[in-house]
Protein backbone atom coordinates (compact mmCIF):
# COMPACT_ATOMS: atom_id res chain seq x y z
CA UNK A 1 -3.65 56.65 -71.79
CA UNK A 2 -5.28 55.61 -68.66
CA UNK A 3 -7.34 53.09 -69.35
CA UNK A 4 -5.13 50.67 -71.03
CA UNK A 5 -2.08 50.50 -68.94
CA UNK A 6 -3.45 51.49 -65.45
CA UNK A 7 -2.42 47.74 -63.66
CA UNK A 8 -4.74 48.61 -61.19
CA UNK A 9 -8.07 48.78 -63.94
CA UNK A 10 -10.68 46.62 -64.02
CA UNK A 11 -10.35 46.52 -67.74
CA UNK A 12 -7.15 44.63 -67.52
CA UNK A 13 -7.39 41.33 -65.87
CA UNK A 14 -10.32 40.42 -64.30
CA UNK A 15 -9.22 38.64 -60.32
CA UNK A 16 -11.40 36.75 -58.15
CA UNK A 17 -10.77 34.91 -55.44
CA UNK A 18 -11.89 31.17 -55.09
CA UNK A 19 -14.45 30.27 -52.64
CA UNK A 20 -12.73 28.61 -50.74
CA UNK A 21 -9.87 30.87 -50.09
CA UNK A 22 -12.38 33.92 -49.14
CA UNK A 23 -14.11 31.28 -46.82
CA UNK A 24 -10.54 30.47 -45.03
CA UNK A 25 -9.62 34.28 -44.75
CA UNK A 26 -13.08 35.00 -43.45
CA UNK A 27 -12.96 32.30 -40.69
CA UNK A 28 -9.25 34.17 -39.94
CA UNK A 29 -10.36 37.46 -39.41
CA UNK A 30 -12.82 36.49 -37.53
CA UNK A 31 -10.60 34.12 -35.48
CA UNK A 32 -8.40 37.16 -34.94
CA UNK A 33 -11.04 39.34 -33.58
CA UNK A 34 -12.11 36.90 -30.81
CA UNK A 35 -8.57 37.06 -29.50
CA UNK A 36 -8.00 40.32 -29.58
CA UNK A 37 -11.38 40.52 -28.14
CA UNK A 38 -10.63 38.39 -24.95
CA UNK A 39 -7.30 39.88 -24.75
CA UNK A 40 -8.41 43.06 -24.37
CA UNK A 41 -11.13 41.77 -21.71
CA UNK A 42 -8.05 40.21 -20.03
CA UNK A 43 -5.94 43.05 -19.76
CA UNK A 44 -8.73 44.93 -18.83
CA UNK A 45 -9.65 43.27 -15.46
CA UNK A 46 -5.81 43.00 -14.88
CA UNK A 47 -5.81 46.20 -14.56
CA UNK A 48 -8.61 46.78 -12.62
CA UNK A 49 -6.78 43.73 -10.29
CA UNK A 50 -3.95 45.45 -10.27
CA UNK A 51 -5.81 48.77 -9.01
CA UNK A 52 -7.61 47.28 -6.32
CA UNK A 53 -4.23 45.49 -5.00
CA UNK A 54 -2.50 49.27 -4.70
CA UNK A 55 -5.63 50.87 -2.98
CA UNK A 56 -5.90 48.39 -0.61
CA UNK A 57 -1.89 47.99 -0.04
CA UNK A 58 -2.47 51.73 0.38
CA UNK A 59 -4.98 51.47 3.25
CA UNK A 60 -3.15 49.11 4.45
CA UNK A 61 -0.01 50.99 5.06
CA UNK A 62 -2.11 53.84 5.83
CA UNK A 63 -3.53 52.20 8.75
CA UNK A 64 -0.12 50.31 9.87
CA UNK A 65 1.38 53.98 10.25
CA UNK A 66 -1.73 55.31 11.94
CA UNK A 67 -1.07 52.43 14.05
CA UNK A 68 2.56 53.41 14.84
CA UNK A 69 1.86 56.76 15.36
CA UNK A 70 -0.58 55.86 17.93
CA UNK A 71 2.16 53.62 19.64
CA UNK A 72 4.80 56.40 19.61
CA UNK A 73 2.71 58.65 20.99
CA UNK A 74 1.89 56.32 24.01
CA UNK A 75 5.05 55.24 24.66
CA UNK A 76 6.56 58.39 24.42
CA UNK A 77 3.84 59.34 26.94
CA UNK A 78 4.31 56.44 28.93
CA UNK A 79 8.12 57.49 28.75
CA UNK A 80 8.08 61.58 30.14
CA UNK A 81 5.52 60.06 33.01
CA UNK A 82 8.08 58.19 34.13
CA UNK A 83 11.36 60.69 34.11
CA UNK A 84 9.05 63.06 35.88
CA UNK A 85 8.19 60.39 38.30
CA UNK A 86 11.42 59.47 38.87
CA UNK A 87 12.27 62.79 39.60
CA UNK A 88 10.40 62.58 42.52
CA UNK A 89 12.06 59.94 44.50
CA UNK A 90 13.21 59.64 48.08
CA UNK A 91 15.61 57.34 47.87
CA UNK A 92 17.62 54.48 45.55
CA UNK A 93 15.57 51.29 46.57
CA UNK A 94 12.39 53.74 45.39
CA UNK A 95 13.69 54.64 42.26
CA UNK A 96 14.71 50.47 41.37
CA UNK A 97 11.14 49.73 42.39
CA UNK A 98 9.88 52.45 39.98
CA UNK A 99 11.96 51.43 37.40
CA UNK A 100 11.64 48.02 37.22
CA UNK A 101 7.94 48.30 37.55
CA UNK A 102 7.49 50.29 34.15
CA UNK A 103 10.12 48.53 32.78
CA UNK A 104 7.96 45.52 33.60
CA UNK A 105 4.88 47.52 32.23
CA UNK A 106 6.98 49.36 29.05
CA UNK A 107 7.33 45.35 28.18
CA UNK A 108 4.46 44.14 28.23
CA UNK A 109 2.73 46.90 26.02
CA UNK A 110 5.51 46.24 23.49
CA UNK A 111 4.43 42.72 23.11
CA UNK A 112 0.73 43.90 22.84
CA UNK A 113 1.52 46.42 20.73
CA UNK A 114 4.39 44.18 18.12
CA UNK A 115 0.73 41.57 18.46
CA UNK A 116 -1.21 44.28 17.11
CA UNK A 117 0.99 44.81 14.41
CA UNK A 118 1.56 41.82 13.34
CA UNK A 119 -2.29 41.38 13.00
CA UNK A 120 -2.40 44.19 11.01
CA UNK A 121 0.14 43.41 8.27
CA UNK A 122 -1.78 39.99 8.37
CA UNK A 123 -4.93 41.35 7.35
CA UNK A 124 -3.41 43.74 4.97
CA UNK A 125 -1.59 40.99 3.34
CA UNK A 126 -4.28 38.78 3.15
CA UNK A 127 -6.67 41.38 1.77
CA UNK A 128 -4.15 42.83 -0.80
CA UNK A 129 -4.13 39.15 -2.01
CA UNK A 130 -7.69 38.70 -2.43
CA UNK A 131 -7.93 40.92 -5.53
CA UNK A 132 -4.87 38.75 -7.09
CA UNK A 133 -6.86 34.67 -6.71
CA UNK A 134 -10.27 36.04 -7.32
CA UNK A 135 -8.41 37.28 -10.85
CA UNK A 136 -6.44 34.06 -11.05
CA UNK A 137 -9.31 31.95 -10.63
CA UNK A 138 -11.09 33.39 -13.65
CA UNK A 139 -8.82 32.58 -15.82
CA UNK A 140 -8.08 28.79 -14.75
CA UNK A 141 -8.14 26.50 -11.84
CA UNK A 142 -4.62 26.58 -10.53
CA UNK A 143 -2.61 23.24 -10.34
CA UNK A 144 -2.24 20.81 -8.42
């Protein structure tokens, strides 16, 4: 009872498919393939881009804090020095000329230190970009 009214025999209606149309389904598999192909090679180095961006925004940050730390510590240094100095005074036009002079000092090592900052987050910034244009220019000049 098979053999007669299985539709999917052999026996029953014999199917091929032209040349032509094997040729054209061919050529779109294989079309199909090379895009999933480069697609995959795409989203693979994105995400090796977008793994170098974090480690080096990571370092980056790392660094910046490091950086702070350091500052805190000397200024908070800089800071006790100068109550205990203070302590020590003879008299009020002593204590002004103390004062003023670290305030004059406490100054200008927050403009060196807001300068080395800045240079930091600069470098960071510029390095945490790298990663991003050397990706961008593989895939296509930018416009103009």
């Amino acid at each position: 009872m098979t053999g007669a009214t299985d539709p999917f025999s052999a026996s029953i209606i014999p199917f091929e498919v032209p040349e032509q149309m094997r040729a054209f389904a061919e050529k779109g598999v294989s079309q199909a393939r090379e895009s999933y192909a480069k697609f995959k090679d795409a989203a693979e180095s994105q995400n090796g881009t977008i793994e170098a961006v974090f480690t080096t925004a990571s370092k980056g940050a790392s660094e910046y804090t490091a950086k702070l730390m350091e500052f805190m510590k000397a200024n908070t240094s800089a800071h006790l020095d100068f109550a205990q100095e203070l302590l020590g005074v003879k008299s009020p036009s002593e204590a002004m000329e103390l004062w003023t002079g670290h305030t004059r000092k406490q100054l200008e090592t927050f403009q060196h230190q807001a300068k080395e900052l800045l240079e930091i987050s600069q470098r960071v910034a510029s390095e945490t970009a790298e990663p991003i244009k050397a990706s961008a220019a593989k895939f296509g000049r930018p416009a103009a």
